[in-house]
Protein backbone atom coordinates (compact mmCIF):
# COMPACT_ATOMS: atom_id res chain seq x y z
CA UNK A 1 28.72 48.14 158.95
CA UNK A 2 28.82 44.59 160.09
CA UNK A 3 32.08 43.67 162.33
CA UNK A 4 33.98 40.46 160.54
CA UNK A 5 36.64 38.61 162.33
CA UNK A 6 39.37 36.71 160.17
CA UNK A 7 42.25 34.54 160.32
CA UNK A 8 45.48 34.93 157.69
CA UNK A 9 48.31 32.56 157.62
CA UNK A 10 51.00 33.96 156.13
CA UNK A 11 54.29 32.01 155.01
CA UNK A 12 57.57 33.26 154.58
CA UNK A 13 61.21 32.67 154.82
CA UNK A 14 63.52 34.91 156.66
CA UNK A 15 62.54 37.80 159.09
CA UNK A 16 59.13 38.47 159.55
CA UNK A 17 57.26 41.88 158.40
CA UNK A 18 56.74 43.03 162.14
CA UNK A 19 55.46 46.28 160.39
CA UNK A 20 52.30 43.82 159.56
CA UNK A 21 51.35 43.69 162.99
CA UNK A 22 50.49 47.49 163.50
CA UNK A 23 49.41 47.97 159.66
CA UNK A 24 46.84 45.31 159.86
CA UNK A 25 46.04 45.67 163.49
CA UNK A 26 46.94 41.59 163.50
CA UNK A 27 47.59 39.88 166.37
CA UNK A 28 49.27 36.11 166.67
CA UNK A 29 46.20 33.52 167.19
CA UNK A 30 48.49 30.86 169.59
CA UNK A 31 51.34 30.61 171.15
CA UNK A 32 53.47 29.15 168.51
CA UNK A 33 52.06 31.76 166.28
CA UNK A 34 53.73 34.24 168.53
CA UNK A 35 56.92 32.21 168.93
CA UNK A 36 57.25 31.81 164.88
CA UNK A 37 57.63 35.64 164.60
CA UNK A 38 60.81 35.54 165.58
CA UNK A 39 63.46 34.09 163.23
CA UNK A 40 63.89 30.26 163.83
CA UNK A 41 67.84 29.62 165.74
CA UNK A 42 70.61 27.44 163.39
CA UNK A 43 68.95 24.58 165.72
CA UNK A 44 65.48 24.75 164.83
CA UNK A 45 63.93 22.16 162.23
CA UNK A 46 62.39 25.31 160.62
CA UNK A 47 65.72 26.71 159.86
CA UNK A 48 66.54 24.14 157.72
CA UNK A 49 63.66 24.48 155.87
CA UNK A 50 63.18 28.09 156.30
CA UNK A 51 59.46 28.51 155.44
CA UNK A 52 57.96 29.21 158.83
CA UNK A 53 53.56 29.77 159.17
CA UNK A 54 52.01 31.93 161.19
CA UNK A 55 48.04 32.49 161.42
CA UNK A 56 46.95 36.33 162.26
CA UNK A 57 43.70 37.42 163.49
CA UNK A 58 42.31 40.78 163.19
CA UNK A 59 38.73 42.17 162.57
CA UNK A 60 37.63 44.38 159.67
CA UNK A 61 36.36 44.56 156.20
CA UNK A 62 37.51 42.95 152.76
CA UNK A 63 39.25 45.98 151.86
CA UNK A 64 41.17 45.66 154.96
CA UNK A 65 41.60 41.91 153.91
CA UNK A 66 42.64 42.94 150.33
CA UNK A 67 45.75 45.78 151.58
CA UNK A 68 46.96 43.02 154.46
CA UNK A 69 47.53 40.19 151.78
CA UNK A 70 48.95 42.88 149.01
CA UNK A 71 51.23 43.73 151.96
CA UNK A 72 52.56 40.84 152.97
CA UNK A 73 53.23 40.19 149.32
CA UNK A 74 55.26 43.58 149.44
CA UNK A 75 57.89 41.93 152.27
CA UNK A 76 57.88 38.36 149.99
CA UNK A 77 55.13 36.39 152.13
CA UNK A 78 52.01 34.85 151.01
CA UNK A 79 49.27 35.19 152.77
CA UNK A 80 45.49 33.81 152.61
CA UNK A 81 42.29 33.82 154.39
CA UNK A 82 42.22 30.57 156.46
CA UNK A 83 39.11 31.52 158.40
CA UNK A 84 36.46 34.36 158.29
CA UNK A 85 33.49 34.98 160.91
CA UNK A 86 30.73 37.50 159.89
CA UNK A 87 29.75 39.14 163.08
CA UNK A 88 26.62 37.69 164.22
CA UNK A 89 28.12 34.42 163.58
CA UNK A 90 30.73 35.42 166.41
């Protein structure tokens, strides 16, 4: 089977589904990915808006894909592919 890397950005207010980290095997793609995990302080223009992005990475197939996104639906995010390399292509 032919690795596949992608990218999911998933949007959501409030405390992020940390859970999605070790179900998906994702991991934050930058910095300010990682930092946006955490819940935004009273201070922090994203609190006032309170819809905070964060782009994921993980390898695997479009089943794997299909459960991640369903998932993050489960907690109240949306989530979509934002970028997909097919393993040659890497």
């Amino acid at each position: 089977m032919q690795s596949r890397y992608f990218e999911i950005t998933a949007q959501g207010r409030g405390s992020f589904p940390i859970d999605m980290l070790r179900f998906g095997q994702l991991y934050p793609v930058g910095v300010d990915d990682a930092r946006n995990i955490e819940p935004p302080s009273p201070t922090d223009s994203a609190f006032k808006n309170g819809v905070r992005n964060i782009t994921l990475a993980t390898t695997g197939s479009y089943m794997k894909e299909y459960a991640v996104i369903q998932r993050f639906a489960s907690f109240g995010w949306n989530a979509e592919v934002t970028k997909e390399i097919k393993g040659e292509e890497r």
